[in-house]
Protein backbone atom coordinates (compact mmCIF):
# COMPACT_ATOMS: atom_id res chain seq x y z
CA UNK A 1 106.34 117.79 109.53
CA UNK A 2 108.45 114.77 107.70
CA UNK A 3 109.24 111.88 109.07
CA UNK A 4 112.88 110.64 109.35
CA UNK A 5 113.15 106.94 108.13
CA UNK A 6 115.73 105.41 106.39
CA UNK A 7 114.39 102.09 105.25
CA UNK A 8 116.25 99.37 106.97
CA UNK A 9 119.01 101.53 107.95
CA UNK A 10 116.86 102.93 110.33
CA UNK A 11 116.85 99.70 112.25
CA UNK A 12 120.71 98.95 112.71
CA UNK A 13 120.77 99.95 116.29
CA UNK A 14 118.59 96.60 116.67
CA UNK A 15 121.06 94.39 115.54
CA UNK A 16 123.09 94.23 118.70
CA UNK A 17 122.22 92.35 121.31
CA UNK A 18 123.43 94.63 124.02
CA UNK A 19 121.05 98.00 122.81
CA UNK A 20 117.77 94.85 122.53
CA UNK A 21 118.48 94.05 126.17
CA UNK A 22 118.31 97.90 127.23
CA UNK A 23 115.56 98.71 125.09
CA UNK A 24 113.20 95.51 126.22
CA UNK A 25 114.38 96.27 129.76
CA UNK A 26 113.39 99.97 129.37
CA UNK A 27 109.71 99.11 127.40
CA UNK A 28 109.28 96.20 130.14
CA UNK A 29 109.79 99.10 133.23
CA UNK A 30 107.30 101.51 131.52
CA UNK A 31 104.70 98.61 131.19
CA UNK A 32 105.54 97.75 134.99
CA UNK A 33 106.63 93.73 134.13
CA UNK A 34 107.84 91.84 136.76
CA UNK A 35 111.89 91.39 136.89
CA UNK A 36 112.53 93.46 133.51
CA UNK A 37 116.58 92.61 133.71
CA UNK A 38 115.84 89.03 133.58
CA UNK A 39 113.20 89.03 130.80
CA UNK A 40 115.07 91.25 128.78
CA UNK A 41 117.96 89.39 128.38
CA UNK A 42 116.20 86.56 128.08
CA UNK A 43 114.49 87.60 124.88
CA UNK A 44 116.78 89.64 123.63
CA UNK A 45 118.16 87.29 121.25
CA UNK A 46 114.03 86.13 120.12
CA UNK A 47 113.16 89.94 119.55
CA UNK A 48 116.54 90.42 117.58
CA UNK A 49 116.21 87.30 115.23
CA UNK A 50 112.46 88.02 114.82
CA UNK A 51 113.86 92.09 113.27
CA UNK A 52 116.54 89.92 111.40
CA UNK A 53 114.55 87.53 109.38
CA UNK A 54 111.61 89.86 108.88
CA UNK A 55 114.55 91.86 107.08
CA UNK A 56 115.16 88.40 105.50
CA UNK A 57 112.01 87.72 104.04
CA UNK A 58 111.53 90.98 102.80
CA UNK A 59 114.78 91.19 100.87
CA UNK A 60 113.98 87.94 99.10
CA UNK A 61 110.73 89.36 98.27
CA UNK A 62 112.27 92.24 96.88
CA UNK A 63 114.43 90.13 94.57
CA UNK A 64 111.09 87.80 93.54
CA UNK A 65 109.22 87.42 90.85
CA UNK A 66 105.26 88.81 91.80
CA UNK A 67 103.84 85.31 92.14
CA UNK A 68 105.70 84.51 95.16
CA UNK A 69 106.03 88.66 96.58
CA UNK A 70 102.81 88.16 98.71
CA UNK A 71 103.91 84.76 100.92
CA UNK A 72 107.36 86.17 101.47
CA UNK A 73 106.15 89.82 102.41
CA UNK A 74 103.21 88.28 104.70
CA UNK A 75 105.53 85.80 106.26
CA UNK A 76 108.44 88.66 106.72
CA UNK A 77 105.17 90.93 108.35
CA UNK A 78 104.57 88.39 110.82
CA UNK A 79 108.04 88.32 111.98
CA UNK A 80 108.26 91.74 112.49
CA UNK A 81 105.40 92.01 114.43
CA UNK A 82 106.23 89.38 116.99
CA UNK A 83 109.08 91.84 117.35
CA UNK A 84 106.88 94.40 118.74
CA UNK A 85 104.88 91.76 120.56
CA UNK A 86 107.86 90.66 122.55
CA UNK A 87 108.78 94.76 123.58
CA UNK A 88 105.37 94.71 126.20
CA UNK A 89 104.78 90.86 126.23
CA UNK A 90 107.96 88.60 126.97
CA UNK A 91 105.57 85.79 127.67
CA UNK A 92 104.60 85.36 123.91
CA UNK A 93 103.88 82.83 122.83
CA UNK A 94 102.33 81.48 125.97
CA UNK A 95 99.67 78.78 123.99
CA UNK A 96 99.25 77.58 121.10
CA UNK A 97 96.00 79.25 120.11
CA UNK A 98 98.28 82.68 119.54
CA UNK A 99 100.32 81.12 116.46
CA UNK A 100 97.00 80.90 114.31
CA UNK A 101 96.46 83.36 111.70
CA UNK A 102 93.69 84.55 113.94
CA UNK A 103 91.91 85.24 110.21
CA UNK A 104 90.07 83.20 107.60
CA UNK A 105 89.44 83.33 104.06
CA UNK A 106 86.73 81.69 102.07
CA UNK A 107 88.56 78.58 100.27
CA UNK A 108 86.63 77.87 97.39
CA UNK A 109 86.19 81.75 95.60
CA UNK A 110 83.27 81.86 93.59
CA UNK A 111 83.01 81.94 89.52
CA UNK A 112 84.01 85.41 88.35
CA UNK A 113 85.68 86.07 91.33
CA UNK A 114 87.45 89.57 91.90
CA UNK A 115 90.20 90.52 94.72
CA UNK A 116 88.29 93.61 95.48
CA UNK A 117 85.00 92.08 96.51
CA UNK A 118 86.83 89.69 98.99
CA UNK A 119 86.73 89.24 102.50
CA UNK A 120 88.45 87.85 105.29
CA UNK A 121 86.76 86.76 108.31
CA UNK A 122 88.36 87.70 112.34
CA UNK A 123 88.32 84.72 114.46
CA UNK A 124 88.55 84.62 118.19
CA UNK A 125 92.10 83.32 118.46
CA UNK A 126 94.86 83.51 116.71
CA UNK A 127 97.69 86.84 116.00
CA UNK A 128 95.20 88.94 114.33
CA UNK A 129 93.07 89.76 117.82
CA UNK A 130 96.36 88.93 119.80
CA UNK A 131 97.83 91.61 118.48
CA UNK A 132 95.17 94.00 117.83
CA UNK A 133 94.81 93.96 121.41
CA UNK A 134 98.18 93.90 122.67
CA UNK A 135 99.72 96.35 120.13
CA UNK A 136 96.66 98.63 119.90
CA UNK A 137 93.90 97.85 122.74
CA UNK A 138 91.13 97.03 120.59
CA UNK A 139 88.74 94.37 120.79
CA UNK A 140 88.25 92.56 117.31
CA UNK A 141 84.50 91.04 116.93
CA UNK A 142 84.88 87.51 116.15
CA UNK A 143 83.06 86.73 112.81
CA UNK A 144 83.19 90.57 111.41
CA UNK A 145 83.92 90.31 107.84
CA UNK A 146 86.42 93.11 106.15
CA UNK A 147 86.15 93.80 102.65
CA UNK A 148 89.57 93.55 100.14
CA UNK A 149 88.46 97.20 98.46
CA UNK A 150 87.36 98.88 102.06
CA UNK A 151 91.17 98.10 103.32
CA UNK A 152 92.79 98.98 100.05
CA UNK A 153 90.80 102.50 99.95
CA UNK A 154 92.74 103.50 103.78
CA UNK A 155 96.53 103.33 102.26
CA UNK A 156 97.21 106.85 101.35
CA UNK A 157 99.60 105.80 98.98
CA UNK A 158 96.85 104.09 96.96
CA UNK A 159 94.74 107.18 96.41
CA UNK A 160 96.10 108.64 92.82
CA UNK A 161 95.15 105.01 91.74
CA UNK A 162 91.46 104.92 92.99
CA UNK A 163 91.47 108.34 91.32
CA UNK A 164 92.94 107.41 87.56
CA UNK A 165 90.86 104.12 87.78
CA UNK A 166 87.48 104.48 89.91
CA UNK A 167 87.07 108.20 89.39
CA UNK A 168 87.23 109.05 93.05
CA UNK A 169 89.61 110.39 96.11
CA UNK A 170 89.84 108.44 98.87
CA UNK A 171 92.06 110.75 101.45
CA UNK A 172 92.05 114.38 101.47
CA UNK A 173 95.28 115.70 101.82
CA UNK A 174 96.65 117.89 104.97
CA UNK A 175 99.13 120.41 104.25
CA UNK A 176 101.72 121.58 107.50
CA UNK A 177 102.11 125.10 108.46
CA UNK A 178 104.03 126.15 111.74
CA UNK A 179 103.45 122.45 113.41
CA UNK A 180 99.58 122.33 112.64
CA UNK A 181 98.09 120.30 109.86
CA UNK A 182 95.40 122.24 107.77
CA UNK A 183 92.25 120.28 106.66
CA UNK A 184 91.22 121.65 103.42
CA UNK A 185 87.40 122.83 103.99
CA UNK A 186 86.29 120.38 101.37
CA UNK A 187 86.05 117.44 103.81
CA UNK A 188 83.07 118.88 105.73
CA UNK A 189 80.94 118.27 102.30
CA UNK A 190 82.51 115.00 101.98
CA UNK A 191 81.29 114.16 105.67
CA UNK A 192 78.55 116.19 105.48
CA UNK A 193 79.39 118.28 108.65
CA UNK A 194 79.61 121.64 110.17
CA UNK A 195 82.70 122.84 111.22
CA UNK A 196 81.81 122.63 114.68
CA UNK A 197 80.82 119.20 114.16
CA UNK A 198 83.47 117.78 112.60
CA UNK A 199 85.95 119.18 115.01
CA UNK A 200 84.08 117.27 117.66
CA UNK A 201 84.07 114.06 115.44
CA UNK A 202 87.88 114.66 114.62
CA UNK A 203 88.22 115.25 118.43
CA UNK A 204 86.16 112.18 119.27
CA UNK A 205 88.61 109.77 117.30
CA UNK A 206 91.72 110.15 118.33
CA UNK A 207 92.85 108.33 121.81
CA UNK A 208 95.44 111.72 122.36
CA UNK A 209 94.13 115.36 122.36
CA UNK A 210 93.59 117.42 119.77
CA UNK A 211 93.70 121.11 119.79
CA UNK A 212 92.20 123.49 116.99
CA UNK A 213 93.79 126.58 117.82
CA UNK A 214 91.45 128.96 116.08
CA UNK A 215 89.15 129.43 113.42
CA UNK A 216 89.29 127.08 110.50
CA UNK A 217 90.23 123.41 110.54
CA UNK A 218 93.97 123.28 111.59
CA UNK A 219 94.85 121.39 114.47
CA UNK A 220 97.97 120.42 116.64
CA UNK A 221 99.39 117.06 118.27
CA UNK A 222 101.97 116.14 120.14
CA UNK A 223 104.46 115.93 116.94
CA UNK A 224 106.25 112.70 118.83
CA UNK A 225 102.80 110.75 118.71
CA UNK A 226 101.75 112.19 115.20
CA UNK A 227 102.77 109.48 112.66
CA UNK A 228 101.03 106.39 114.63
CA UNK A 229 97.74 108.40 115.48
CA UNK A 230 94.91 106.88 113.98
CA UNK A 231 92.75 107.60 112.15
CA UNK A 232 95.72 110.23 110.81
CA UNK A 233 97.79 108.17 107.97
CA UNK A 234 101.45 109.01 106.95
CA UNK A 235 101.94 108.83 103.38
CA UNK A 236 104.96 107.54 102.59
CA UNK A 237 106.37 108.39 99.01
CA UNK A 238 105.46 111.95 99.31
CA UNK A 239 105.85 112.77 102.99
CA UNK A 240 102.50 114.41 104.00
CA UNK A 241 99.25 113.09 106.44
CA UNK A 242 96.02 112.43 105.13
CA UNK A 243 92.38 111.88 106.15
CA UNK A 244 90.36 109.04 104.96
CA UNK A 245 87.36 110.49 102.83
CA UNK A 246 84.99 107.06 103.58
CA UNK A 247 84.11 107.65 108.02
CA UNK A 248 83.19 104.30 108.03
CA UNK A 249 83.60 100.73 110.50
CA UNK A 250 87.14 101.23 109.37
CA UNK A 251 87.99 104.91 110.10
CA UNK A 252 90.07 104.04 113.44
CA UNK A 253 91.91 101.01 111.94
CA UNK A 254 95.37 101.40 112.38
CA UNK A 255 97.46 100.99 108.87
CA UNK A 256 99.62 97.98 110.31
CA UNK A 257 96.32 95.97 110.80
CA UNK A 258 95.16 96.65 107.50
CA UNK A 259 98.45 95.54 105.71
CA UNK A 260 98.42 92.15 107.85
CA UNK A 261 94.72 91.50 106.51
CA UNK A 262 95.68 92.45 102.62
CA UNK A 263 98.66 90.44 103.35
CA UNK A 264 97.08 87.55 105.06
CA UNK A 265 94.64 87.20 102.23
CA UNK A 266 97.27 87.59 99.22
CA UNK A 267 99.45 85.17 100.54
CA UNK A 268 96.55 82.42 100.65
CA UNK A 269 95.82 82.91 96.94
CA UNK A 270 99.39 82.88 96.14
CA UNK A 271 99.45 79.45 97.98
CA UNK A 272 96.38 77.75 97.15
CA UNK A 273 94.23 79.77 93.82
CA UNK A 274 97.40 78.81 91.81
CA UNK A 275 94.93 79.45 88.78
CA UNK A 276 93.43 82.19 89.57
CA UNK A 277 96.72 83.83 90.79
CA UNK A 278 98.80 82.77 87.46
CA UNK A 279 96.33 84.09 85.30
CA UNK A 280 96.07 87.51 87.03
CA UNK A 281 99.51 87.99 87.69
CA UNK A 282 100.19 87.32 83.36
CA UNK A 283 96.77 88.33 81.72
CA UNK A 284 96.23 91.52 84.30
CA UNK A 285 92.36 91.07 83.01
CA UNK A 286 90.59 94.01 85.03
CA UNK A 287 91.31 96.04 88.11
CA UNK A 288 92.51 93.54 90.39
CA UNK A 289 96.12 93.68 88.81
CA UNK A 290 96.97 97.08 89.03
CA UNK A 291 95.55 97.58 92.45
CA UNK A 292 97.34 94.15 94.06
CA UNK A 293 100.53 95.40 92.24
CA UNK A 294 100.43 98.76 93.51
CA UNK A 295 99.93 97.60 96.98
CA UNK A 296 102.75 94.79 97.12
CA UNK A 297 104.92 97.92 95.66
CA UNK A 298 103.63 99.82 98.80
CA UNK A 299 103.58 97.31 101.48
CA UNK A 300 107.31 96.49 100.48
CA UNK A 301 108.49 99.71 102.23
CA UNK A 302 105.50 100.80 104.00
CA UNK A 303 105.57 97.52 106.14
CA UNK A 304 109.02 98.06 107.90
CA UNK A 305 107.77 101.43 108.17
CA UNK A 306 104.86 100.74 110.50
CA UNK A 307 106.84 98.17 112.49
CA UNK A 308 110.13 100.78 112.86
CA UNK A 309 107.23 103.47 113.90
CA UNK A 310 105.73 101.34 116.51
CA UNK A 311 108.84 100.30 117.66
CA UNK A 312 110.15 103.88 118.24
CA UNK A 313 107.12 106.16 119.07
């Protein structure tokens, strides 16, 4: 099971205003809004320019040095996802209490301060729990702190690196045979499970079903719903889904969530640790470089990604 995705190629049918009308007037009629014609070609042109100068931003970041990568990429994020805010909401924004971060970061960071150790606080309003809600149905707690290293360990893509430099996996790896996904039988000692038991926890997490044909730990899904099914991940450079190893708070979290928050917080100490940030980004001092790096690298293609996946699913 691959994925077909072109990088931005894969979104030139948006760039016509004609195919945005049909598809918000299509996504409006499946989520029963009221006069879908009207609304469709009255944000056809917003949804379009929102695609556009995402696409903007993240060519620019492409093209800049590190130190300014993480404003342009969270900035070029944002864009993109009022994109798929406008396909089941053509209301947005309908107050001003939706164009806050709808996150917060501690402003002062503390002596010997590392990236990994950071958090980010949810508030009540704001895009973070906008869209977590509109885009995904979930309910973020107001005040629930998420940890820099906890998001960084549920990007697939990131797992060789926890590996060389922490000494530790952080997905296990599904192979596909005949349109099922083997789990290698080493997860159940990782979770500390039964077979039995973690089919029913497997079972338990996804919001489609899932069917384990016989013995063992393969399972099927409907192959159209596959690549946005949390808690499965899709990695990206090498083509293959993977489990997260740590069953925590964070299991469920869908990827485009945790690339806003890694984002959200980046793009902060870009702006205002100017210090902090310079002397990472040219003395690379511990862990924090390589891991940042890495993810920028990621997020740079991984971002679109999400946002072409949601759109399309």
């Amino acid at each position: 099971m691959t994925i077909q995705y072109k990088g931005w190629k894969s979104f030139a049918c948006f760039f016509s205003a004609e195919y945005c009308q049909r598809y918000l007037k299509n996504s409006y009629q499946k989520y029963n809004i009221e006069n879908p014609e009207q609304k469709s070609f009255e944000k056809s042109y917003a949804f379009l320019y929102y695609l556009e100068h995402g696409q903007t931003y993240y060519e620019q970041a492409e093209a800049s040095p590190l130190i300014l990568k993480p404003i342009l990429l969270f900035y070029g994020f944002v864009h993109l996802i009022k994109a798929c805010i406008l396909t089941i909401d053509p209301a947005y924004p309908e107050t001003t209490s939706v164009l806050a971060h709808g996150v917060s970061t501690r402003k002062r960071k503390k002596q010997n301060y590392l990236f990994l150790h950071d958090e980010v606080k949810l508030q009540k309003n704001g895009l973070f729990p906008f869209m977590s809600e509109k885009l995904f149905h979930m309910k973020q707690l107001e005040g629930e702190k998420v940890i820099m290293e906890e998001l960084l360990q549920l990007i697939p893509e990131l797992d060789d690196l926890f590996f060389l430099l922490e000494g530790k996996r952080t997905f296990v790896h599904l192979q596909s045979f005949k349109n099922q996904l083997v789990v290698p039988e080493s997860i159940l000692d990782h979770y500390h499970m039964t077979e039995n038991r973690f089919k029913e926890f497997l079972a338990s997490k996804f919001d489609m079903e899932i069917e384990f044909p016989g013995e063992g730990l393969s399972f099927t899904l409907n192959e159209n719903s596959l690549p946005g099914t949390a808690p499965l991940k899709y990695n990206l450079e090498n083509n293959s889904f993977a489990l997260p190893l740590n069953k925590g708070n964070l299991f469920n979290f869908p990827e485009l969530l945790i690339h806003y928050l890694l984002l959200y917080n980046l793009s902060m100490i870009a702006r205002y640790e100017t210090e902090w940030w310079s002397e990472l980004t040219k003395m690379m001092p511990n862990q924090d470089y390589p891991f940042i790096h890495s993810f920028l690298n990621i997020t740079m293609q991984k971002g679109p990604y999400l946002i072409y996946q949601y759109l399309t699913e």
